[in-house]
C-alpha atoms as a PDB file:
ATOM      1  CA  UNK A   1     -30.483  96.820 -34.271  1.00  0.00           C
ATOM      2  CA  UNK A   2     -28.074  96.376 -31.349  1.00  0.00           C
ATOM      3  CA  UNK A   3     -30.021  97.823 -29.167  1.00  0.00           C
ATOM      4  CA  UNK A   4     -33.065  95.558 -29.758  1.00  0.00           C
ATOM      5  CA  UNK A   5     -30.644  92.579 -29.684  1.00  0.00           C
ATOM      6  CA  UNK A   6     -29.451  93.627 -26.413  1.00  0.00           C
ATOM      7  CA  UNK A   7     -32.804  93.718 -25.189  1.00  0.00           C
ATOM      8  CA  UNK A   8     -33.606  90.154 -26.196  1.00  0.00           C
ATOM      9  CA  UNK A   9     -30.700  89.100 -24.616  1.00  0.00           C
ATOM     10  CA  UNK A  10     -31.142  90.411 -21.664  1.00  0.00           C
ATOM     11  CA  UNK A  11     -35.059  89.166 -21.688  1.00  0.00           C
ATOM     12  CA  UNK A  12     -33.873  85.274 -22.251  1.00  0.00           C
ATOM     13  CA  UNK A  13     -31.499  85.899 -19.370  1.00  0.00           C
ATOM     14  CA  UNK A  14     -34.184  86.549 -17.106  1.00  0.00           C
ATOM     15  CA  UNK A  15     -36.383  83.730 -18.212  1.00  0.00           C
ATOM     16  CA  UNK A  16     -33.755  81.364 -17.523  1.00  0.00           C
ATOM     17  CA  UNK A  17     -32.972  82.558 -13.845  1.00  0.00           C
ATOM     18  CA  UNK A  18     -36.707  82.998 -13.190  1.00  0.00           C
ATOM     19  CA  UNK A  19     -37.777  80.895 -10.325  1.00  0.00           C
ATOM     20  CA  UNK A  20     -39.736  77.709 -11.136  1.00  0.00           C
ATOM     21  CA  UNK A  21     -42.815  77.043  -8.584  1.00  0.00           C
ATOM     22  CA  UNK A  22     -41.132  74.563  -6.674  1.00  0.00           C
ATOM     23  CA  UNK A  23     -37.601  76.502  -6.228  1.00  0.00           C
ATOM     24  CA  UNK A  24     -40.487  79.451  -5.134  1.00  0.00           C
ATOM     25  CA  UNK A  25     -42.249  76.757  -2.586  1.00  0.00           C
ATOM     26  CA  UNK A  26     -38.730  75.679  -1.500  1.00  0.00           C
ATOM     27  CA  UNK A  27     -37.313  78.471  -0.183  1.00  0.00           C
ATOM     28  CA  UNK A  28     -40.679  80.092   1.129  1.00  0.00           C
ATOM     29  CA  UNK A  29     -40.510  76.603   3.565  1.00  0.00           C
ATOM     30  CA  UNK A  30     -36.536  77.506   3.861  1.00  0.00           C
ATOM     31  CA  UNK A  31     -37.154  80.788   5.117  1.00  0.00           C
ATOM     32  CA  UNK A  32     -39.524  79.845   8.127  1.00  0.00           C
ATOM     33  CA  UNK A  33     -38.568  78.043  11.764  1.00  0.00           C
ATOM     34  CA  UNK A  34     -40.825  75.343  12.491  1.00  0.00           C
ATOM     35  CA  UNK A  35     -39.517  73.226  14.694  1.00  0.00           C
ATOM     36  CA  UNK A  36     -40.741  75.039  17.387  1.00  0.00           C
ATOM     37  CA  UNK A  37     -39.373  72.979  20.333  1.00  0.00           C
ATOM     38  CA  UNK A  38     -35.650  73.258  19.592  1.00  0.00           C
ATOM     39  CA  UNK A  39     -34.942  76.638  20.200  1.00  0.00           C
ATOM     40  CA  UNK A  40     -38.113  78.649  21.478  1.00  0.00           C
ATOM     41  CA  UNK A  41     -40.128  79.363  24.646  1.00  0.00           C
ATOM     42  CA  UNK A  42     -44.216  80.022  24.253  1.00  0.00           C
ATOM     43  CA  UNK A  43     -47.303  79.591  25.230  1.00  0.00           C
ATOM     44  CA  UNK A  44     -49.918  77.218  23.564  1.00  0.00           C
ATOM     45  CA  UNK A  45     -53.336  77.700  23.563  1.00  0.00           C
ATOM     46  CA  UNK A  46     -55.205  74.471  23.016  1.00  0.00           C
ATOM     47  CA  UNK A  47     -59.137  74.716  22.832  1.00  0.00           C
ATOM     48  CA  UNK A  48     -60.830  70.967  22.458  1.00  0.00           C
ATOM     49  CA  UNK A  49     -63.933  69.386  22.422  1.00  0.00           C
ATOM     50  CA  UNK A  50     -63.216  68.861  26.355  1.00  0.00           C
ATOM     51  CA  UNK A  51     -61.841  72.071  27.444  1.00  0.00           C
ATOM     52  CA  UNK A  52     -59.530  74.969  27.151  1.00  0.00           C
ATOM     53  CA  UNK A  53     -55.972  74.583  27.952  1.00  0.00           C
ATOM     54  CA  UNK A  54     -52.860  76.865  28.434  1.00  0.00           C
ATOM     55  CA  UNK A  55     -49.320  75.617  28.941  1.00  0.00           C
ATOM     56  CA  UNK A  56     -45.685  77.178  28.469  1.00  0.00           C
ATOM     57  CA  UNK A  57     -42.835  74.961  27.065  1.00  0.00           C
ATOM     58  CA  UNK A  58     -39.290  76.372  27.916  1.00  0.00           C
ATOM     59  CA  UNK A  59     -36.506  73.921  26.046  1.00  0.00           C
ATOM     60  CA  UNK A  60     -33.835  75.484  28.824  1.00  0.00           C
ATOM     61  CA  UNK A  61     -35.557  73.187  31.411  1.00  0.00           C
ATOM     62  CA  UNK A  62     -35.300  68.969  32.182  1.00  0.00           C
ATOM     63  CA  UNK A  63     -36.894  67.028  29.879  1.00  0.00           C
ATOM     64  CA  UNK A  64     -39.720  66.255  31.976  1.00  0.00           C
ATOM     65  CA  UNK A  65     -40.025  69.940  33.089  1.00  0.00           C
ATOM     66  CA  UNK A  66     -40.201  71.583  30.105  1.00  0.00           C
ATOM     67  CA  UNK A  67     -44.144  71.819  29.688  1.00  0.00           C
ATOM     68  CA  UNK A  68     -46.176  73.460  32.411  1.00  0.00           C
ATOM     69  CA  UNK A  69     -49.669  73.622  32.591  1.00  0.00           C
ATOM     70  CA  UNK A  70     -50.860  77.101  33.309  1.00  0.00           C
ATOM     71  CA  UNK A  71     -55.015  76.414  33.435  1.00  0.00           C
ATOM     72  CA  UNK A  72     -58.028  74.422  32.268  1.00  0.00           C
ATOM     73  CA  UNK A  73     -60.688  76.342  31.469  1.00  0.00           C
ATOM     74  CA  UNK A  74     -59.841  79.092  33.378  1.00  0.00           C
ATOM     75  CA  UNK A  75     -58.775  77.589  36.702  1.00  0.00           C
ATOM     76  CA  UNK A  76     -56.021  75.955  38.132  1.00  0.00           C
ATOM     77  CA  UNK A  77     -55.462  72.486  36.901  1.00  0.00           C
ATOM     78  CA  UNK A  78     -56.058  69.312  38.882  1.00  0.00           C
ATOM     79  CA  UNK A  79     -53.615  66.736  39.807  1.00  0.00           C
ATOM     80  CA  UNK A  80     -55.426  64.065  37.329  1.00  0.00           C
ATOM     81  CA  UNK A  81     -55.472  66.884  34.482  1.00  0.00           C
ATOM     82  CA  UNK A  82     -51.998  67.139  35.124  1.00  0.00           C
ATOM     83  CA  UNK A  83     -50.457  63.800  35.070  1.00  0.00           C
ATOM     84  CA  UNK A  84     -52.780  62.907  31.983  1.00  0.00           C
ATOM     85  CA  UNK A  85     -51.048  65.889  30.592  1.00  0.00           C
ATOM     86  CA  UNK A  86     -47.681  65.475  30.875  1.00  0.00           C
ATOM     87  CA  UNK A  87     -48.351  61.420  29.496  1.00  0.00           C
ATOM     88  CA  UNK A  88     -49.917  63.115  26.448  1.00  0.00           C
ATOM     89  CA  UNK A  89     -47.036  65.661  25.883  1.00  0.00           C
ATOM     90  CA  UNK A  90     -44.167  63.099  26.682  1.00  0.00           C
ATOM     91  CA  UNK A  91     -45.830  60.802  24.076  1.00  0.00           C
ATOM     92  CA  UNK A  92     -46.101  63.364  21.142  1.00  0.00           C
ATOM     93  CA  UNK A  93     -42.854  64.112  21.730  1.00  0.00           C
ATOM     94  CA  UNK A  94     -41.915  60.360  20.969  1.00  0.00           C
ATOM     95  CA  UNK A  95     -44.003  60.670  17.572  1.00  0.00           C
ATOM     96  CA  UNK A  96     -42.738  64.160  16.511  1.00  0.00           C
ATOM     97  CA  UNK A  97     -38.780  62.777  16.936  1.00  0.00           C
ATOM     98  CA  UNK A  98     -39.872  59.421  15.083  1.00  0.00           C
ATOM     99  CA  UNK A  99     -41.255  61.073  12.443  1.00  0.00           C
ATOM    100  CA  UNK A 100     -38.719  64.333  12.113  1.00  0.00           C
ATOM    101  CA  UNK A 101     -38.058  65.772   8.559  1.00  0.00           C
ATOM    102  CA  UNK A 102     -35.112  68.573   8.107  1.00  0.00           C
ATOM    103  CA  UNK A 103     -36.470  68.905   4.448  1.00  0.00           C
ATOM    104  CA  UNK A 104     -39.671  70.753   5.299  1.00  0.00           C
ATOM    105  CA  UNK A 105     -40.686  71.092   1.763  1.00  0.00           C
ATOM    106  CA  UNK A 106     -40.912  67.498   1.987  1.00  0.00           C
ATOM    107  CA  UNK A 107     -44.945  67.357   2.716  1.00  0.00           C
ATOM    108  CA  UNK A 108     -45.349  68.439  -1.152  1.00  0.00           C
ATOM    109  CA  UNK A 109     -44.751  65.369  -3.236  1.00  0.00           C
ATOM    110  CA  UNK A 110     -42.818  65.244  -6.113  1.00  0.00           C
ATOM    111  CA  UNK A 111     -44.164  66.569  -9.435  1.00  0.00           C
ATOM    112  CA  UNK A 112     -47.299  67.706  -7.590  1.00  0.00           C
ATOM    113  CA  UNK A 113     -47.029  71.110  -7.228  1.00  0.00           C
ATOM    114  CA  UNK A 114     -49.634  73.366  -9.236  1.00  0.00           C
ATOM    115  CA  UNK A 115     -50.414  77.142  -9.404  1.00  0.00           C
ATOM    116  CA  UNK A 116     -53.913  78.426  -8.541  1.00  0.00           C
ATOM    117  CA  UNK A 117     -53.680  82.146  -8.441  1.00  0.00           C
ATOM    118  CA  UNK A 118     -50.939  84.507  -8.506  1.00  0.00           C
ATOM    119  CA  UNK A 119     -51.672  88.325  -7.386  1.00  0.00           C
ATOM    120  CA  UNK A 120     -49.139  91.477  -6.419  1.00  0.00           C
ATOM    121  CA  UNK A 121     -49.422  89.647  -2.856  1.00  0.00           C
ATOM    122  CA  UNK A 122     -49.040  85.818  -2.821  1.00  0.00           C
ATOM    123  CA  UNK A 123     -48.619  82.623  -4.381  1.00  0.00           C
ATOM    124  CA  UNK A 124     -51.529  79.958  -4.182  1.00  0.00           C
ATOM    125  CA  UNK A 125     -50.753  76.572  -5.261  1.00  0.00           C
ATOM    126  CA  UNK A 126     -52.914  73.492  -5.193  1.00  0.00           C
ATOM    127  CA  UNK A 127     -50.245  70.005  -4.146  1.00  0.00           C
ATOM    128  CA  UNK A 128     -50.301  66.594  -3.016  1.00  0.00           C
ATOM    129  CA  UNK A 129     -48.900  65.698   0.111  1.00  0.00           C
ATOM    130  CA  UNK A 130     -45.754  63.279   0.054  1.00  0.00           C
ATOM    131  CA  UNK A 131     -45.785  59.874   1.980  1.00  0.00           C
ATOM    132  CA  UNK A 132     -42.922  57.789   2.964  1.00  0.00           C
ATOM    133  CA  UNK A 133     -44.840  54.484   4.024  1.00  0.00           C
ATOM    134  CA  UNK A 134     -47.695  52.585   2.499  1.00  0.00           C
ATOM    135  CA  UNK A 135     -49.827  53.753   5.397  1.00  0.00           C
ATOM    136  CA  UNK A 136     -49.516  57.238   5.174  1.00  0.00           C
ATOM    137  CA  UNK A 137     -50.192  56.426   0.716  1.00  0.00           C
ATOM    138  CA  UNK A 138     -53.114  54.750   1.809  1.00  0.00           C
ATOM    139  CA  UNK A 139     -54.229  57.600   3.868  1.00  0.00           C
ATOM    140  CA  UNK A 140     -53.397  60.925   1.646  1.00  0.00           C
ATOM    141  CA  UNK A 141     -54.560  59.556  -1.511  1.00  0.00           C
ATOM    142  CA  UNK A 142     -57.624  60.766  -0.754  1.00  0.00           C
ATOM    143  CA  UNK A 143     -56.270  63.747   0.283  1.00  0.00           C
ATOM    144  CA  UNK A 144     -55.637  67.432  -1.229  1.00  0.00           C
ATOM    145  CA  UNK A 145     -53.310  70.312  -0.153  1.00  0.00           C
ATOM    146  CA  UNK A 146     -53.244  73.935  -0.636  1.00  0.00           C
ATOM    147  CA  UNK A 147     -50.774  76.438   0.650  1.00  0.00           C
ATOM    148  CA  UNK A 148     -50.125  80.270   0.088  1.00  0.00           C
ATOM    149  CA  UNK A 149     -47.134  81.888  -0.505  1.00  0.00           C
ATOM    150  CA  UNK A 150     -46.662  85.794   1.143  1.00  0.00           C
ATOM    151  CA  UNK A 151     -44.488  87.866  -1.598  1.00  0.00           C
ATOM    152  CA  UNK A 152     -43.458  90.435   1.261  1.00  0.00           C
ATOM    153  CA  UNK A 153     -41.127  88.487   3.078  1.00  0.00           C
ATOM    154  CA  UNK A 154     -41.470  85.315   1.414  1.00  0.00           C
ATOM    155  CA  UNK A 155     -42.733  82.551   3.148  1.00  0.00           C
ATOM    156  CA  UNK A 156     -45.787  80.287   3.498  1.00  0.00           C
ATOM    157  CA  UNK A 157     -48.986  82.330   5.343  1.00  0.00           C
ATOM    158  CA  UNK A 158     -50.768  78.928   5.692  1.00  0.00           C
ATOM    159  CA  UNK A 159     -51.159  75.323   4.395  1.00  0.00           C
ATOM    160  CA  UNK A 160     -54.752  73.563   4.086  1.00  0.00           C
ATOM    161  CA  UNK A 161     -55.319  69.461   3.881  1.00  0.00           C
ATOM    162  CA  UNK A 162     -58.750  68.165   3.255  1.00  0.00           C
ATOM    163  CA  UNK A 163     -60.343  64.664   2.169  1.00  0.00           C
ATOM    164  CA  UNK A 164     -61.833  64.495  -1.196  1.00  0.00           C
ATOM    165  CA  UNK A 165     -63.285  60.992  -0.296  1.00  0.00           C
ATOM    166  CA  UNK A 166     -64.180  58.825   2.926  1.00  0.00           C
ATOM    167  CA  UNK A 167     -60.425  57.962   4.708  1.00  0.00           C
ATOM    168  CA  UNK A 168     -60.334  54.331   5.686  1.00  0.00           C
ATOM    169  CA  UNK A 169     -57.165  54.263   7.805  1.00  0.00           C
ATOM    170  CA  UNK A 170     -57.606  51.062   9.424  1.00  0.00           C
ATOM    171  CA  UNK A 171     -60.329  48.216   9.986  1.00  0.00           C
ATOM    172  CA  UNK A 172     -63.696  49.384  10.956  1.00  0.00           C
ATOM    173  CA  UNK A 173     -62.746  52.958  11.128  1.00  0.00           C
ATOM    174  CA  UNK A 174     -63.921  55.377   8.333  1.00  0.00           C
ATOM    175  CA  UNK A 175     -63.443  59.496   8.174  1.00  0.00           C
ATOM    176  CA  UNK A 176     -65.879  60.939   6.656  1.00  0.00           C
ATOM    177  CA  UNK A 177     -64.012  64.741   7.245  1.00  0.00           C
ATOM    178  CA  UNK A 178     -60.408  65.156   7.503  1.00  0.00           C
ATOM    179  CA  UNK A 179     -59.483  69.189   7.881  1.00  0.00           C
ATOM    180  CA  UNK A 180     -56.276  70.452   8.757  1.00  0.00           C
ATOM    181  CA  UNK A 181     -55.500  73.907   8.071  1.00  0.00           C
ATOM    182  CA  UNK A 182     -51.737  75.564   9.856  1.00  0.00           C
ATOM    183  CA  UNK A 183     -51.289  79.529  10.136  1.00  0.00           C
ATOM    184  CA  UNK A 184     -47.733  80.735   9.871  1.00  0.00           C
ATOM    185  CA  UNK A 185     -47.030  84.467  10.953  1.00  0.00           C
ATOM    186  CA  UNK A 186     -43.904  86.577  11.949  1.00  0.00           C
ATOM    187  CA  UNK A 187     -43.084  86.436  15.622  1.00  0.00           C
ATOM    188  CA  UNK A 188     -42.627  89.809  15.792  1.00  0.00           C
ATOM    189  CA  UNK A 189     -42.238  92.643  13.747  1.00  0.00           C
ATOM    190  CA  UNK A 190     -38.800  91.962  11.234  1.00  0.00           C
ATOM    191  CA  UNK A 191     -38.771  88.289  13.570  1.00  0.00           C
ATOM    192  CA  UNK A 192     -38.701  85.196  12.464  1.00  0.00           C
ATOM    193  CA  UNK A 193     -41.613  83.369  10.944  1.00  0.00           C
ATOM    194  CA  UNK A 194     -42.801  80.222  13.237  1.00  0.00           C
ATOM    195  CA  UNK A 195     -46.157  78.247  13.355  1.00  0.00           C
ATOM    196  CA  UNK A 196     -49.061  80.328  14.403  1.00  0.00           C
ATOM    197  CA  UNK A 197     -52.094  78.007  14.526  1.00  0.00           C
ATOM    198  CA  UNK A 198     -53.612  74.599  13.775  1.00  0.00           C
ATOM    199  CA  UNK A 199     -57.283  73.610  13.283  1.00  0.00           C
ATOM    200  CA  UNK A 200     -58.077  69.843  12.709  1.00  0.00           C
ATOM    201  CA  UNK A 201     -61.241  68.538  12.475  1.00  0.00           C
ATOM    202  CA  UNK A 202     -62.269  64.849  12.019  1.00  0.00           C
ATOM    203  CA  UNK A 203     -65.223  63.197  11.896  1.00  0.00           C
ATOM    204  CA  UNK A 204     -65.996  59.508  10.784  1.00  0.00           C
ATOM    205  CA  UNK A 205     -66.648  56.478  12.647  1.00  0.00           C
ATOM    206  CA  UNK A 206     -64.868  53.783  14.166  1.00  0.00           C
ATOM    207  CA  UNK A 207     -66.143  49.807  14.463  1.00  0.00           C
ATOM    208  CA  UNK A 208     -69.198  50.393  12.336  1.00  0.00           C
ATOM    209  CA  UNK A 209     -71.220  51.874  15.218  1.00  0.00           C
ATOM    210  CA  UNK A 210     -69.053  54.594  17.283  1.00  0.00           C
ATOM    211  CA  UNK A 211     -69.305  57.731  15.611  1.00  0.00           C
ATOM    212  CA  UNK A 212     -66.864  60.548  16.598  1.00  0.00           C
ATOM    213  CA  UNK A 213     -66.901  64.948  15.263  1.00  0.00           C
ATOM    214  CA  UNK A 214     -63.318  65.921  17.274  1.00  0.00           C
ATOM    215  CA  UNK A 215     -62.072  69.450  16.545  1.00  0.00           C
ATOM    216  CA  UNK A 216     -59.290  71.207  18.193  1.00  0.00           C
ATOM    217  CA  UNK A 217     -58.166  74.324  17.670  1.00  0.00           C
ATOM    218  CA  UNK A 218     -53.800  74.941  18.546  1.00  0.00           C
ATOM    219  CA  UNK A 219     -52.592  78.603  18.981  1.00  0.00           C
ATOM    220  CA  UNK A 220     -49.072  79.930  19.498  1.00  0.00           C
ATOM    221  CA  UNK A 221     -47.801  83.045  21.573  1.00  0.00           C
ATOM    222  CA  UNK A 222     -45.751  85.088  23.688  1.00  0.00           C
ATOM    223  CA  UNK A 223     -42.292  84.054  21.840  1.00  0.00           C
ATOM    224  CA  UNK A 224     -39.079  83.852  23.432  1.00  0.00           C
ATOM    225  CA  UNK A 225     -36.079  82.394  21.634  1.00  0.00           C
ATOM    226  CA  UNK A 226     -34.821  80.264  24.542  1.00  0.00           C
ATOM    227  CA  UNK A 227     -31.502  78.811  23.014  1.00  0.00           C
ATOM    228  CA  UNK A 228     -28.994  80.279  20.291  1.00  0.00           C
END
């Protein structure tokens, strides 16, 4: 009988120190570098409705140096694309350090967290995203999230937010599609995993009678890990 009693013991051990789905969530978002900006040079890629356009951030330069815009559409940019660009860079910037989280599991809310599929390669969970204001409740409740977890190296591949219902953010302005959907990759071979993509689309309508179908599509590249 020992033998079998061994076994069972050594069964209930591993059931106890098995990972729940959030601890498996958790350190998948551990694992990866997202803040991009703090310690990274690269190239972004940014494909809208009103052009394509290519720009290099280096966090080694001045503040107001740091992003320089390569081409639009191909060309050389003009002085107006310019200056509207830097305005639109120097104000994300503002909203990105207002609305900074170091716990970057934090977008999955509390108690939310469910398991779609599990296979020899990933993790796919269903979640809903956490808020941290009565505006951004009012917005995600109508809002679902999915993200995958890669086995083989153990971190998130991609996360997806959609509307299940019409968004109505604000007087007189209704979304009718909210998409969302970020691509996390390696760097490099054995490197470290940073963001890779982001699609958004949005479509809705704004004062009753304006209606609006933006899409943009974000890509990363050419990494260079700019400060230690």
């Amino acid at each position: 009988m020992k033998p079998i009693i061994s076994l069972l013991i050594l069964l209930a051990a591993s059931l106890v120190h098995a990972e729940t789905h959030d601890e498996v969530v958790d350190r998948a978002f551990a694992s990866m570098e997202l803040n991009l900006r703090d310690y990274w040079s690269y190239t972004e890629t940014n494909q809208k409705d009103d052009g394509l356009f290519v720009a290099r951030f280096d966090p080694r330069l001045p503040e107001d140096q740091r992003w320089d815009l390569r081409s639009v559409d191909d060309r050389e940019p003009t002085e107006d694309e310019l200056i509207e660009f830097r305005e639109d860079k120097a104000n994300s910037h503002r909203d990105d350090s207002d609305s900074e989280d170091s716990e970057t599991q934090s977008m999955v809310a509390d108690g939310s967290l469910e398991l779609l599929e599990e296979t020899d390669l990933y993790w796919q969970f269903r979640f809903k995203p956490r808020t941290d204001s009565d505006d951004e409740d009012k917005f995600m409740k109508a809002v679902d999230g999915t993200l995958q977890v890669v086995k083989d190296g153990h971190y998130v591949a991609w996360i997806r937010m959609r509307n299940r219902e019409p968004i109505k953010p604000g007087k007189g302005v209704k979304l009718e599609i909210f998409d969302t959907r970020l691509v996390f990759a390696p760097a490099y071979d054995g490197g470290p995993v940073l963001p890779e993509s982001v699609e958004t689309r949005v479509k809705g309508r704004a004062m009753f009678v304006i209606r609006f179908d933006e899409k943009e599509q974000v890509s990363y590249s050419d990494f260079e890990r700019a400060i230690e």
